[in-house]
C-alpha atoms as a PDB file:
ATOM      1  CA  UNK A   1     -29.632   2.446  19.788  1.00  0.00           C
ATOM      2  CA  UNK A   2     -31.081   2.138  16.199  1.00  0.00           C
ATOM      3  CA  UNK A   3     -29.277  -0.202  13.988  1.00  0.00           C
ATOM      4  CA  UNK A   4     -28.866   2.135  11.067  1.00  0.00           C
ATOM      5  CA  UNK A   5     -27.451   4.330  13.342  1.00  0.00           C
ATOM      6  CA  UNK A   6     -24.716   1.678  14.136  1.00  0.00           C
ATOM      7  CA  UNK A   7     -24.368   0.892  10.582  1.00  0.00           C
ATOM      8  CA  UNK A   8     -23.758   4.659   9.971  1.00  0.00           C
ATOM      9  CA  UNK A   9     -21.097   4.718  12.914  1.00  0.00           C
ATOM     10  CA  UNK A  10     -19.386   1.592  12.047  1.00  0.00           C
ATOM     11  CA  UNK A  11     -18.918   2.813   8.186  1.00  0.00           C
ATOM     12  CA  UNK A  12     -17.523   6.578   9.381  1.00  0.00           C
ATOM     13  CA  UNK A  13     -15.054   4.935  11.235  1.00  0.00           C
ATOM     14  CA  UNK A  14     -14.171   2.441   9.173  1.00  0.00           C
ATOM     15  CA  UNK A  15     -13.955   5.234   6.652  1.00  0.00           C
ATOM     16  CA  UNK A  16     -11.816   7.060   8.546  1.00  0.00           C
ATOM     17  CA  UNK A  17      -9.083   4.467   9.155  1.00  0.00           C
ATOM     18  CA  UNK A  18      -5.947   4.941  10.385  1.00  0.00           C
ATOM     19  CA  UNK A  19      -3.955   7.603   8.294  1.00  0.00           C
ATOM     20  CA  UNK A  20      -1.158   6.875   5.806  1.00  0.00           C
ATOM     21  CA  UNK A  21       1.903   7.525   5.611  1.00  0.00           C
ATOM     22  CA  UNK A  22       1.946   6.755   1.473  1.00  0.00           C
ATOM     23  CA  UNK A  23       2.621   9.596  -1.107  1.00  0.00           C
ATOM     24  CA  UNK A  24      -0.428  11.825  -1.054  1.00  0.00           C
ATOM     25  CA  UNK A  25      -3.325  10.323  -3.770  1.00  0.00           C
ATOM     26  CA  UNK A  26      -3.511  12.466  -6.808  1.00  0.00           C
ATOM     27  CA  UNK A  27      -6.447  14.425  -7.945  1.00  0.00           C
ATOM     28  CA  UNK A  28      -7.613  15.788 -10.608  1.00  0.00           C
ATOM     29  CA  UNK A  29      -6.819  19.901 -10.880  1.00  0.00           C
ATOM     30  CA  UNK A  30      -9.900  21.183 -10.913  1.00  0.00           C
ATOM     31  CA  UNK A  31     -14.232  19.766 -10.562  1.00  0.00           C
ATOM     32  CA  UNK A  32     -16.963  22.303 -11.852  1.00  0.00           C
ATOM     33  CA  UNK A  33     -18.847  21.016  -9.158  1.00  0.00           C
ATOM     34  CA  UNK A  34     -22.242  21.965 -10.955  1.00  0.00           C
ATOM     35  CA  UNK A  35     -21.139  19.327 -13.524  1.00  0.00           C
ATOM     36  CA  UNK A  36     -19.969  16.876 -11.740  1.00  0.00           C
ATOM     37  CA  UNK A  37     -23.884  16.656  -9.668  1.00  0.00           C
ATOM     38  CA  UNK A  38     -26.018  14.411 -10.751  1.00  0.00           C
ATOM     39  CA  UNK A  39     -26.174  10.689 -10.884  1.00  0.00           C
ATOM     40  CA  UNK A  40     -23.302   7.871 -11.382  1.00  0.00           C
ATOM     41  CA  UNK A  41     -23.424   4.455 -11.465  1.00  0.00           C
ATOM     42  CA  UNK A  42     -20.950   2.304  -9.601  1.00  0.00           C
ATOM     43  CA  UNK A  43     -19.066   0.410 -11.830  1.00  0.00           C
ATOM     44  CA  UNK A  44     -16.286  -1.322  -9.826  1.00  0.00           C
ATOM     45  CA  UNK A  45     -15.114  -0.585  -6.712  1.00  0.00           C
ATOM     46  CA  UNK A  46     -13.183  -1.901  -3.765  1.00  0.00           C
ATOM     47  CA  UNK A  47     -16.748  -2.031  -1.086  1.00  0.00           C
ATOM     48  CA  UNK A  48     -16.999  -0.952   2.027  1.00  0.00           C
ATOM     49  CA  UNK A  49     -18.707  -3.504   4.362  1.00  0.00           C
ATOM     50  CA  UNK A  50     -22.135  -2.052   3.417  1.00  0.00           C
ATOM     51  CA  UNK A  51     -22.008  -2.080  -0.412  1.00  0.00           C
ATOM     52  CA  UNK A  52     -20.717  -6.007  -0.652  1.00  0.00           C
ATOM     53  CA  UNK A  53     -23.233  -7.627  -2.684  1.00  0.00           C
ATOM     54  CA  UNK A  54     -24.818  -4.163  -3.996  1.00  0.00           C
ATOM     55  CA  UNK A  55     -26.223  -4.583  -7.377  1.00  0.00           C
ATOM     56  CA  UNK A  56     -27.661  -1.202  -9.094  1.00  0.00           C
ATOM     57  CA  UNK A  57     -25.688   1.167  -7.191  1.00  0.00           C
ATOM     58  CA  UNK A  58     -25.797   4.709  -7.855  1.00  0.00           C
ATOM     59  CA  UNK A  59     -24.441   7.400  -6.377  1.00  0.00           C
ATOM     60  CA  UNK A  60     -26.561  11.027  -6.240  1.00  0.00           C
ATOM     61  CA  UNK A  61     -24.677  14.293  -5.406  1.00  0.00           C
ATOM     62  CA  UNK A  62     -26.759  17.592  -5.438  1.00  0.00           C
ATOM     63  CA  UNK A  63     -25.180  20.816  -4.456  1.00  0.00           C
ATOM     64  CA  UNK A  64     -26.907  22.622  -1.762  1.00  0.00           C
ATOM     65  CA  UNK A  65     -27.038  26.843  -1.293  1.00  0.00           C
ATOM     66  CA  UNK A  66     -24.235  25.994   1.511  1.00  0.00           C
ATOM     67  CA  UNK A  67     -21.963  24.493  -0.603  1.00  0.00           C
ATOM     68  CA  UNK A  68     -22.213  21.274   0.937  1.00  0.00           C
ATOM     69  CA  UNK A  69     -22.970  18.083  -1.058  1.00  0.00           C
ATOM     70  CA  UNK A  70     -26.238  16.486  -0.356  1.00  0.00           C
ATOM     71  CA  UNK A  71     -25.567  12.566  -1.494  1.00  0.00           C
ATOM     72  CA  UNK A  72     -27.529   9.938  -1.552  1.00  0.00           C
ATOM     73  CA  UNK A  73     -26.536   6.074  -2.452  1.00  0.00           C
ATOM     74  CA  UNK A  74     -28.774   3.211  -3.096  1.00  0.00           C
ATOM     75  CA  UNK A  75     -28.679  -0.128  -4.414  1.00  0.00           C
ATOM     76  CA  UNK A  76     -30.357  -3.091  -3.928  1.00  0.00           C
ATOM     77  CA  UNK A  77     -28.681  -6.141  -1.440  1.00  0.00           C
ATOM     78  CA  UNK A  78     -27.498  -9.761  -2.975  1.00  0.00           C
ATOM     79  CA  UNK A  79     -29.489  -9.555  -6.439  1.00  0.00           C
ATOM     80  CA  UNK A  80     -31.308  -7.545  -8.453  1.00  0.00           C
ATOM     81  CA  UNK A  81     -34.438  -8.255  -6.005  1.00  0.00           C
ATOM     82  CA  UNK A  82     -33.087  -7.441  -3.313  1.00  0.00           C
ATOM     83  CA  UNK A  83     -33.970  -4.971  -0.521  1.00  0.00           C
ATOM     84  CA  UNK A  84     -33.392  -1.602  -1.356  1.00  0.00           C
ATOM     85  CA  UNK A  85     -30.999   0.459   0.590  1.00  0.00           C
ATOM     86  CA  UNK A  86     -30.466   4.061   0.872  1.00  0.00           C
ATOM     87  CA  UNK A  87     -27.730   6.402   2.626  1.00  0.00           C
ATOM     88  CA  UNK A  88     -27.659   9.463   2.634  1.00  0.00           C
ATOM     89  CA  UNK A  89     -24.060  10.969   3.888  1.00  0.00           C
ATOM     90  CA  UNK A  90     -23.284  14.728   3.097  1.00  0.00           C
ATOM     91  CA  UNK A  91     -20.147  15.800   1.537  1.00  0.00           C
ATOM     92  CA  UNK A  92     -18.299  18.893   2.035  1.00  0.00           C
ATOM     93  CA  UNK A  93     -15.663  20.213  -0.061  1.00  0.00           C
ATOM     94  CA  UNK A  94     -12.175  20.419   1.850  1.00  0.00           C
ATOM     95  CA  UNK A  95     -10.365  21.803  -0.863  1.00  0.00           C
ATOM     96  CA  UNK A  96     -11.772  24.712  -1.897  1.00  0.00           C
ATOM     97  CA  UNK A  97      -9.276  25.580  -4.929  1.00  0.00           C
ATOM     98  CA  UNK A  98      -9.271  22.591  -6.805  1.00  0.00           C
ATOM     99  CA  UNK A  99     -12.851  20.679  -5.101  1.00  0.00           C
ATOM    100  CA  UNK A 100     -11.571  17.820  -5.543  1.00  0.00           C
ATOM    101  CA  UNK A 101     -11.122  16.647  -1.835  1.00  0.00           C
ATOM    102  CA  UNK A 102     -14.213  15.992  -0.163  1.00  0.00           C
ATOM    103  CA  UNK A 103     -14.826  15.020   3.829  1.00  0.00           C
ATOM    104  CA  UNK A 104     -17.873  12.675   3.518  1.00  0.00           C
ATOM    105  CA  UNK A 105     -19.874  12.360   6.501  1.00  0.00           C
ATOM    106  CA  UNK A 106     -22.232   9.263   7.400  1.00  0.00           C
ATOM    107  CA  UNK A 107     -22.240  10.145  11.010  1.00  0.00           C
ATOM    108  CA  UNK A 108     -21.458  13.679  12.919  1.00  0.00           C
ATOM    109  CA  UNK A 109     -18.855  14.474  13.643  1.00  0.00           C
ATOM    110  CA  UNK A 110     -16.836  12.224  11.350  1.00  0.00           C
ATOM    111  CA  UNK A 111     -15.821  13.221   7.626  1.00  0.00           C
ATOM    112  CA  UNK A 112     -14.158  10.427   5.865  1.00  0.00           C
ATOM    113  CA  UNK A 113     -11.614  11.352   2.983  1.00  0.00           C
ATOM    114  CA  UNK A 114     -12.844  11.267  -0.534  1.00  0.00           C
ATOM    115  CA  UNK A 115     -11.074  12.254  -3.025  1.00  0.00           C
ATOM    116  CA  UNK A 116     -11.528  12.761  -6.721  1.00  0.00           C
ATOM    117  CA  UNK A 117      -8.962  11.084  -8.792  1.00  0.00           C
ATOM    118  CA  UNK A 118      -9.669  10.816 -12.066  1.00  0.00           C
ATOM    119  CA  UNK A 119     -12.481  12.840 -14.285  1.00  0.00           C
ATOM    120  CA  UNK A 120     -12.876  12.834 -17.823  1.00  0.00           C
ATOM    121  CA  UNK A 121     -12.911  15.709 -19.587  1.00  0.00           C
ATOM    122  CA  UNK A 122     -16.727  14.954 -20.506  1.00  0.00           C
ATOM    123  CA  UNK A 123     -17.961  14.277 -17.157  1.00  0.00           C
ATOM    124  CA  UNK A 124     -18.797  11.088 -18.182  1.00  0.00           C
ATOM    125  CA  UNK A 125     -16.013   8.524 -16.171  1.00  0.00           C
ATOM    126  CA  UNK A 126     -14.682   9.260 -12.788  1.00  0.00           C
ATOM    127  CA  UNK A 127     -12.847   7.592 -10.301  1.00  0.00           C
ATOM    128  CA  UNK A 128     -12.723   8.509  -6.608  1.00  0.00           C
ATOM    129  CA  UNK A 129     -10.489   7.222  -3.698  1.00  0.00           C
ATOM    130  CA  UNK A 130      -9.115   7.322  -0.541  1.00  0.00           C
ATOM    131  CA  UNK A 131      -5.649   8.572   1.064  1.00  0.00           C
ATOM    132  CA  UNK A 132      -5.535   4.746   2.606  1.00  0.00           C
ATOM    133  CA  UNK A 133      -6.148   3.260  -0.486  1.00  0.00           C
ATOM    134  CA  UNK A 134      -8.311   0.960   1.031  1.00  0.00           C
ATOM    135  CA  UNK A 135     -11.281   1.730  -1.000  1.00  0.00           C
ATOM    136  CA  UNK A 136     -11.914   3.158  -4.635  1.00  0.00           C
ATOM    137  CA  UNK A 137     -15.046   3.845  -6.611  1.00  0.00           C
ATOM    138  CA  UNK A 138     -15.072   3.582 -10.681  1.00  0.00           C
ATOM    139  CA  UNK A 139     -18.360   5.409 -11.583  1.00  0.00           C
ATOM    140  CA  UNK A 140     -20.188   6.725 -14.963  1.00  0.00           C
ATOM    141  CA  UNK A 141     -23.142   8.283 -15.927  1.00  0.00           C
ATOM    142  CA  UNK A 142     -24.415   4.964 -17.573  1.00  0.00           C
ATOM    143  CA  UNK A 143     -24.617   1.587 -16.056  1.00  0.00           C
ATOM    144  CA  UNK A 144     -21.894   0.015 -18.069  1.00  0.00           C
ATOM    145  CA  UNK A 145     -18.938   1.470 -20.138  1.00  0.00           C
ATOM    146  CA  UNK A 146     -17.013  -0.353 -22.765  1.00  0.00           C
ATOM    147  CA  UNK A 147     -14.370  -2.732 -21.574  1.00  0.00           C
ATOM    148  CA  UNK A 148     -11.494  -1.234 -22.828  1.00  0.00           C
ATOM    149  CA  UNK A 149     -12.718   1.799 -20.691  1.00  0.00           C
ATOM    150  CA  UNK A 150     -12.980  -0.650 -17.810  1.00  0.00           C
ATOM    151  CA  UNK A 151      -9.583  -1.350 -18.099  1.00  0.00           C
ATOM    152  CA  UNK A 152      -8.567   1.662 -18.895  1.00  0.00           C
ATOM    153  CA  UNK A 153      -9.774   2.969 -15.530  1.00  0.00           C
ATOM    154  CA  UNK A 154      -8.614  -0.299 -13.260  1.00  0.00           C
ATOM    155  CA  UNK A 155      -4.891   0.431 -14.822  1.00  0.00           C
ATOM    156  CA  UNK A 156      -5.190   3.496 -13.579  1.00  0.00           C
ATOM    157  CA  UNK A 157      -6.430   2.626 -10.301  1.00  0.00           C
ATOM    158  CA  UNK A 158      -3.668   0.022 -10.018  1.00  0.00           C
ATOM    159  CA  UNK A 159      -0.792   3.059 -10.734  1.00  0.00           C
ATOM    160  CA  UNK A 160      -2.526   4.856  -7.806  1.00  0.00           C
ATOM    161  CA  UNK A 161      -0.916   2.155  -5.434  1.00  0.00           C
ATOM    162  CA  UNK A 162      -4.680   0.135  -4.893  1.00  0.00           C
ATOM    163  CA  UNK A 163      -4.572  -3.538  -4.781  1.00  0.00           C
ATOM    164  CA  UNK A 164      -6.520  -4.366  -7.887  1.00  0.00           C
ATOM    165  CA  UNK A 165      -7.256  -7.681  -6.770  1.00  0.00           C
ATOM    166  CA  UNK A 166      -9.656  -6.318  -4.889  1.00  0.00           C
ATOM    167  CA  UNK A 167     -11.637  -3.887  -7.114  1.00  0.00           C
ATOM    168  CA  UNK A 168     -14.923  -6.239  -7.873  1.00  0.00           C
ATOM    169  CA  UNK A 169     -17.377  -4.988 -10.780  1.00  0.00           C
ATOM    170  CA  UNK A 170     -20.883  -4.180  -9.489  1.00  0.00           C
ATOM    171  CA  UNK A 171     -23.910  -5.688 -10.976  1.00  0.00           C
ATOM    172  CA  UNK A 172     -25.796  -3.281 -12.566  1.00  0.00           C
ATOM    173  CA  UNK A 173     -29.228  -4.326 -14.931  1.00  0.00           C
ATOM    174  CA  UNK A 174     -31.497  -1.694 -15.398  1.00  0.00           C
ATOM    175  CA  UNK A 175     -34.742  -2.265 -17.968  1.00  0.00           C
END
């Protein structure tokens, strides 16, 4: 079996997880999904197996004629020389009235819960998570926001019942 296959496998299930029995994560009320495609940068975030030691991670979304999310994330592994790796899950929106609840898949038939937290009103900040609060993204449109932004964002995270301990910051150095 090809290894990025495995890989693929190994993060939908670990993606999937057990489910919770916490209060239901809160989202935002309502995406504009045509506004919220495009590119963001990972800030911080609590990684999954595959994104320890990414530096210059982005996440793409692009909405497809079926509604479904075509997504692509790269980054480079251990340094800013590092081997570049790209996945390319697709996201579908479970939530139809507010879009905020996605099922991303990595691996048929498996859609793991993602789930739009926090937005800012300009598109610009956003911070998606998980029902498990295991793992938590803090993205932007540019590769660094002020701190006070930073923090900001990680208080928030923190109120949503995540361990902040755990959210590391994400090297990002683009020229």
């Amino acid at each position: 079996m090809n290894v990025r296959l495995l890989c693929r496998a190994a993060v939908a299930l670990l993606l999937c997880g057990c489910q919770s029995n916490a209060a239901p994560v809160a989202t935002v009320a309502h995406v504009d999904l045509q506004r919220f495609m495009g590119d963001w940068y990972v800030i911080a975030n609590i990684p999954t197996f595959i994104e320890k030691g990414a530096h210059n991670a982005i996440e793409s979304y692009r909405l497809d004629a079926d509604g479904t999310i075509a997504t692509t994330f790269t980054f480079r592994a251990g340094s800013f020389d590092g081997e570049v790796k790209r996945h390319t899950p697709r996201g579908f929106v479970r939530d139809r009235e507010s879009n905020a609840v996605w099922g991303m898949q990595f691996v048929w038939p498996i859609k793991a819960d993602y789930r739009i937290m926090y937005l800012a009103d300009d598109y610009s900040q956003t911070v998606v998570g998980r029902q498990q609060r295991d793992y938590v993204w803090i993205m932007a449109r540019t590769p660094s926001i002020p701190d006070a932004d930073y923090q900001r964002l990680l208080k928030f995270v923190g109120e949503q019942g995540y361990d902040i301990k755990q959210v590391l910051k994400v090297p990002q150095q683009w020229k």
